[in-house]
Protein backbone atom coordinates (compact mmCIF):
# COMPACT_ATOMS: atom_id res chain seq x y z
CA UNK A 1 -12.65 -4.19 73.45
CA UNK A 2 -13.88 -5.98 76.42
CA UNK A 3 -15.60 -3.87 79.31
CA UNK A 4 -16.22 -4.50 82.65
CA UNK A 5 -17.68 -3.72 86.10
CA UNK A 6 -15.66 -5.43 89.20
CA UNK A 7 -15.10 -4.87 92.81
CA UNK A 8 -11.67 -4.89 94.95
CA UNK A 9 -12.55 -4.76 98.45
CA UNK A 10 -15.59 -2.25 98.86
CA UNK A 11 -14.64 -0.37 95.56
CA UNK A 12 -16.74 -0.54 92.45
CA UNK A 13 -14.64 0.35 89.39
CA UNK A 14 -14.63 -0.16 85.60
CA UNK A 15 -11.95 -1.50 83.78
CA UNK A 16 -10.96 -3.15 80.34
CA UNK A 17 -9.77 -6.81 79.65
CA UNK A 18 -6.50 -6.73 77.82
CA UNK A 19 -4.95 -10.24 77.78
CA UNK A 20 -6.18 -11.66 80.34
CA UNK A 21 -5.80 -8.80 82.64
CA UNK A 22 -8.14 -5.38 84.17
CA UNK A 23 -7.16 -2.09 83.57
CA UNK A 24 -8.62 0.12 85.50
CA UNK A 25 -10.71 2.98 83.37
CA UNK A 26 -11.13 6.68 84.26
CA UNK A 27 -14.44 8.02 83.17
CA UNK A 28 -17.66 7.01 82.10
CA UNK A 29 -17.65 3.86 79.57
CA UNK A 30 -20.43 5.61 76.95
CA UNK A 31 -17.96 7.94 76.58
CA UNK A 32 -14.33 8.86 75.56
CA UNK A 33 -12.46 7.32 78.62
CA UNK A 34 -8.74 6.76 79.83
CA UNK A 35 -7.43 3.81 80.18
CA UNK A 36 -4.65 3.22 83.68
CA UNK A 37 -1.89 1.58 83.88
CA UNK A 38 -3.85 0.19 87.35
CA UNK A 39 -4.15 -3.50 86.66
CA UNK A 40 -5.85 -6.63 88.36
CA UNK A 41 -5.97 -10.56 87.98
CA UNK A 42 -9.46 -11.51 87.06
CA UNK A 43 -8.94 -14.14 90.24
CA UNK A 44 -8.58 -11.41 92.45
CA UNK A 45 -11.25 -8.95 91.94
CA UNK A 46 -15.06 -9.79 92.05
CA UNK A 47 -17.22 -9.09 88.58
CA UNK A 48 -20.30 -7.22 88.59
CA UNK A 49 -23.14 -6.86 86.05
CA UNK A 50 -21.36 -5.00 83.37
CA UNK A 51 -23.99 -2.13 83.09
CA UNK A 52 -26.82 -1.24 85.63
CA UNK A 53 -29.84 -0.86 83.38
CA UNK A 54 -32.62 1.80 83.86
CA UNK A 55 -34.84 -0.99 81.95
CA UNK A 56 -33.87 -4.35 80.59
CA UNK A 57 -36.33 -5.50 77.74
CA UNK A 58 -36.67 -9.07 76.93
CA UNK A 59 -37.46 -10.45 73.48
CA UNK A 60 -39.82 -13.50 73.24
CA UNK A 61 -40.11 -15.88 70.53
CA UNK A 62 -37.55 -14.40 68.53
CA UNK A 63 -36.31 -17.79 67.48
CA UNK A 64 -39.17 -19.94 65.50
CA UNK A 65 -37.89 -23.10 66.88
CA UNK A 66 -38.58 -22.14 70.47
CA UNK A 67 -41.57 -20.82 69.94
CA UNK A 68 -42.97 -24.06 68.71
CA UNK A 69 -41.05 -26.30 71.37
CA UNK A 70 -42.96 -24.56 73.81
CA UNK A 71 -46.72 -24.58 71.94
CA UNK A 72 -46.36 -20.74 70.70
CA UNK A 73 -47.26 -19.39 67.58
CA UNK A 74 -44.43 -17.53 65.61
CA UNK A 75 -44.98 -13.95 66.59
CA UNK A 76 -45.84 -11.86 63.29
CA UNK A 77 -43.92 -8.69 65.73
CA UNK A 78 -41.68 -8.42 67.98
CA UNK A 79 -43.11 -9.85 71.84
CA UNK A 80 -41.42 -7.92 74.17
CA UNK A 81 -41.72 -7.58 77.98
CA UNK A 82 -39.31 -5.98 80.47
CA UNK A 83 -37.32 -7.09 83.49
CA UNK A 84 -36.44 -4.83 86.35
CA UNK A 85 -33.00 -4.07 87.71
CA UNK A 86 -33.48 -6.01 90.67
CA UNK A 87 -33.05 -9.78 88.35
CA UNK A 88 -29.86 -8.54 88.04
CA UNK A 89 -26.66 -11.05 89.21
CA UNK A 90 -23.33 -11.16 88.20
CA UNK A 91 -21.43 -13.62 86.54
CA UNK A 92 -20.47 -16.34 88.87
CA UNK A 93 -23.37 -15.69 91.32
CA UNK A 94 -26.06 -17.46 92.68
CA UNK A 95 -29.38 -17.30 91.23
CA UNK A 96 -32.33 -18.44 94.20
CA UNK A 97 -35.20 -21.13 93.43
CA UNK A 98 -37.99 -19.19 94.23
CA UNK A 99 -39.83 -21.38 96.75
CA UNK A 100 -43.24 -20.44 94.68
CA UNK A 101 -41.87 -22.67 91.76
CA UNK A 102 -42.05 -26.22 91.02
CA UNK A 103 -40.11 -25.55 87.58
CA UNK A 104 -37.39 -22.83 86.53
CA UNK A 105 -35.88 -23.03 83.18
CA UNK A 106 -32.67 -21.69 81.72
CA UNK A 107 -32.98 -19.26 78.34
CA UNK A 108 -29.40 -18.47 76.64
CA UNK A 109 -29.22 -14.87 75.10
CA UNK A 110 -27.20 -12.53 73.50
CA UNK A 111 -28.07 -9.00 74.67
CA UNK A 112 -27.43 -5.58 73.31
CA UNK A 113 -25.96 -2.95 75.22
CA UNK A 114 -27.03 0.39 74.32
CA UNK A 115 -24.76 3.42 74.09
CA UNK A 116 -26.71 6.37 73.64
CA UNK A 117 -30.34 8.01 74.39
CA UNK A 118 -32.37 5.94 71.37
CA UNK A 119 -35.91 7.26 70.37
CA UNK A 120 -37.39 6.22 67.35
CA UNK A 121 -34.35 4.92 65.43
CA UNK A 122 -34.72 3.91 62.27
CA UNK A 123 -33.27 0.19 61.35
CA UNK A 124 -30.53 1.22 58.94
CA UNK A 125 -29.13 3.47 61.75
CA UNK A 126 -30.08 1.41 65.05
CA UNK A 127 -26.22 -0.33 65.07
CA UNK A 128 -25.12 3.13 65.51
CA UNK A 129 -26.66 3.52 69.13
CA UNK A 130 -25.09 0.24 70.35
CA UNK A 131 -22.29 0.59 72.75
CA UNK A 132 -21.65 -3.26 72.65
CA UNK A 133 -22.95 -7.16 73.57
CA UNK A 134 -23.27 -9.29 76.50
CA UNK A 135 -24.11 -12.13 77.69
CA UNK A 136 -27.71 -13.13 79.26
CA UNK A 137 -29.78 -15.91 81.04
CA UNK A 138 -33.58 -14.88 81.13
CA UNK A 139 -34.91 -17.77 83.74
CA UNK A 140 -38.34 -18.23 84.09
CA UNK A 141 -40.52 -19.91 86.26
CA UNK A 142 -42.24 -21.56 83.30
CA UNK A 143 -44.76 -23.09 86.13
CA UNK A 144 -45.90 -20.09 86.86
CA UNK A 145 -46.20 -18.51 83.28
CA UNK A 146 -48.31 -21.22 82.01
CA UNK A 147 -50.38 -20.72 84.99
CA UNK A 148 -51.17 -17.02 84.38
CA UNK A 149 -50.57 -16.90 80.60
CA UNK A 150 -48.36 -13.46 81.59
CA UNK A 151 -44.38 -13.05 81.75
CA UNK A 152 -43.72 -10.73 84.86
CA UNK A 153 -44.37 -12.58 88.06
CA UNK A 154 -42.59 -16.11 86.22
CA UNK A 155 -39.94 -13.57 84.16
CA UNK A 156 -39.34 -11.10 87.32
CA UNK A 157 -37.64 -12.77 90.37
CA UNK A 158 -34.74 -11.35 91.93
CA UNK A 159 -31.42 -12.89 90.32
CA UNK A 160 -33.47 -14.12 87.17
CA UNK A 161 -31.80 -12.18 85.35
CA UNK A 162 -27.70 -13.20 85.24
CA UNK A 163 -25.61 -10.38 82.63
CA UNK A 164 -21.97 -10.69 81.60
CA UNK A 165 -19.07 -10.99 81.92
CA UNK A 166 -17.88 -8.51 79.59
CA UNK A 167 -19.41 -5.90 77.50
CA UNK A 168 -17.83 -6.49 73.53
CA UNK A 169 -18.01 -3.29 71.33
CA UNK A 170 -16.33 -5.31 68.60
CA UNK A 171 -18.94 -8.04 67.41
CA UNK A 172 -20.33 -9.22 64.42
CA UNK A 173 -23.66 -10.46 65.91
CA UNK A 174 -24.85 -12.34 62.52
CA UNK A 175 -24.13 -15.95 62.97
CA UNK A 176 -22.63 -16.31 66.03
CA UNK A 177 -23.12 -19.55 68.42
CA UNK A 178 -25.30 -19.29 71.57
CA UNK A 179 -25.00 -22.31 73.69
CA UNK A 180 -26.28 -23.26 76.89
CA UNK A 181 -24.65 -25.97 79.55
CA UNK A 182 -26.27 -27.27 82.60
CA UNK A 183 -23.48 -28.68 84.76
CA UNK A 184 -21.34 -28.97 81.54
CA UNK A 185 -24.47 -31.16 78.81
CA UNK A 186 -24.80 -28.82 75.95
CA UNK A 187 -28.63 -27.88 76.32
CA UNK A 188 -29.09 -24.88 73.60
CA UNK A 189 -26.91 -25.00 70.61
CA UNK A 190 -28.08 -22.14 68.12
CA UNK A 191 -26.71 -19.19 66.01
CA UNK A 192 -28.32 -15.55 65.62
CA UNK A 193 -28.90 -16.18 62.15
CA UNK A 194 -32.45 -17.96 63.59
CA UNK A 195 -33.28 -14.87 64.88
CA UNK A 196 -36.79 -14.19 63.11
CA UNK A 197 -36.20 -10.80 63.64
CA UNK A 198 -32.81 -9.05 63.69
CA UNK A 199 -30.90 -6.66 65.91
CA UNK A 200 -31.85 -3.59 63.95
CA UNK A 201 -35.04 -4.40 63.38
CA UNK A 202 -35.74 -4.51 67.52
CA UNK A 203 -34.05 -1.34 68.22
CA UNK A 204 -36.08 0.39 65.97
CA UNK A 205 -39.12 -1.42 66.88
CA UNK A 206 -38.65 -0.81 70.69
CA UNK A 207 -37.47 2.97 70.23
CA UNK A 208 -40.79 3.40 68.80
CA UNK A 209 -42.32 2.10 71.85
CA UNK A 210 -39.50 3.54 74.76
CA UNK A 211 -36.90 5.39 75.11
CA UNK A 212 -33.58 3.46 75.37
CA UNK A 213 -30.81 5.03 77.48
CA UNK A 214 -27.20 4.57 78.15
CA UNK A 215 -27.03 1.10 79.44
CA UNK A 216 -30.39 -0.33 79.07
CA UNK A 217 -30.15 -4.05 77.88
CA UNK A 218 -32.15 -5.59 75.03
CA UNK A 219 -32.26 -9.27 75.45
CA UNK A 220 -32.53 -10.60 71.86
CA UNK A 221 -34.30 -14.10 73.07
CA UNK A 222 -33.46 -17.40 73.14
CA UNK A 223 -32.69 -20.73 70.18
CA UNK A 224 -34.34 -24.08 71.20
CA UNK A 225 -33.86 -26.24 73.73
CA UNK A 226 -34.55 -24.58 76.72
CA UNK A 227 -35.07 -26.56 80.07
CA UNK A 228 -35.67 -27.31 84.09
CA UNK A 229 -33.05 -26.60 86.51
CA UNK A 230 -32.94 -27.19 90.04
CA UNK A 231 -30.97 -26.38 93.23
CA UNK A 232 -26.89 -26.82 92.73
CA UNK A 233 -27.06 -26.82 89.33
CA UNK A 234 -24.23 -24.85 87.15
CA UNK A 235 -25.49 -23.34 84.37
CA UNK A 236 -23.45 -21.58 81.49
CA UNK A 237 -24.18 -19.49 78.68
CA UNK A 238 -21.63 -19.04 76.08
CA UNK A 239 -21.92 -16.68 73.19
CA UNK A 240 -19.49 -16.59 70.05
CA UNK A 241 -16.57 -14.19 70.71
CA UNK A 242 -17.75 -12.72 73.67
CA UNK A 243 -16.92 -15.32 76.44
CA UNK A 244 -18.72 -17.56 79.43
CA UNK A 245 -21.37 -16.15 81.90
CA UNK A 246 -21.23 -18.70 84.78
CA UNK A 247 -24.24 -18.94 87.48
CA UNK A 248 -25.07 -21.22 90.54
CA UNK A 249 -28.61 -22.24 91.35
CA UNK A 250 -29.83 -22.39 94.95
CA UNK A 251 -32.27 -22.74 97.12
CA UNK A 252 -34.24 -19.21 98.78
């Protein structure tokens, strides 16, 4: 099942995507819901960020061969950092240069969304605390994190953080494709199966740290082959089975 977030006019609704179409849902999407016989084109309706996160917490180095392309050691743990609400952008929207930075990069993810209030999970039982998976682009002003060695001022700029289209609760994340185009050049080309440390294994490990609620995004980090992109560049992220997140780059 594919969830959604959209807009028709000034209305923010919820809906599912049943060949090729929205149907509009009644209630709340971590929970048992109806769905309408209320139904929209995708053309005609504009898509939101599937979920609005109370936290969004980024992975790093979770793939060995990005690590190294960018002069990291392979993290022994998980590396995690968090992203505000405020990167958020939608599929299809712009995401702004920030004038402060001489290089932003594109980082292809596949991101969890979680279902249920999450504290101190255990591995074998994390899956069960997953409502589904999206699709997200952590960009990074990679200028700027070299500069100060840190994550959130280079990881934390409004739009940097494009989620979407569709929430999947039906996935089997092991071995999937992620693959990142900028204006339609294949860029990142890798499968979860590089992940150095699994889906399970970072819900457990962060619900030791946090607590994860309803709709707070893990962002599972990114294969190899990350890169610069500047103003009017497209740049897609597509992730096995789940579909296309779109985004436009522009100037502040």
């Amino acid at each position: 099942m594919k969830l959604l977030r959209f807009r028709t006019g000034k209305v923010e609704k919820k809906g599912v995507l049943i060949d090729g179409k929205i149907r509009r849902i009644q209630g709340s999407m971590f929970e048992d819901f109806v769905v309408t016989t209320e139904t929209y084109e995708l053309g005609e309706v504009e898509i939101l960020p599937p979920v609005l996160p109370s936290k969004i917490v980024c992975v790093a180095r979770n793939y060995a061969a990005h690590a190294k392309e960018l002069g990291n050691d392979v993290p022994t743990t998980p590396l995690i950092f968090i992203k505000p609400s405020t990167c958020l952008t939608a599929h299809e929207g712009d995401v702004i240069y920030p004038p402060s930075s001489k290089q932003v990069d594109y980082e292809g993810e596949l991101a969890v969304v979680i279902g249920k209030h999450c504290k101190n999970v255990k591995p074998e039982k994390a899956e069960e605390f997953i409502l589904g998976y999206t699709i997200m682009n952590d960009f990074t002003a990679r200028d700027i994190q070299k500069e100060e060695n840190k994550f959130t001022r280079a990881k934390c700029f409004d739009t940097f953080a494009p989620l979407g289209p569709v929430i999947e609760t039906d996935l089997n994340w092991r071995g999937i494709f992620v693959k990142t185009r900028v204006n339609g050049e294949t860029r990142q080309d890798g499968t979860t199966d590089m992940m150095i440390f699994d889906i399970p294994t970072l819900i457990s490990f962060i619900s030791e740290v946090m607590t994860l609620l309803p709709g707070d995004v893990i962002a599972t980090g990114t294969p190899p082959g990350v890169g610069a992109v500047k103003p009017g560049d497209a740049v897609e992220v597509e992730v096995e089975n789940i579909g296309v997140l779109r985004n436009y780059v522009r100037e502040a």
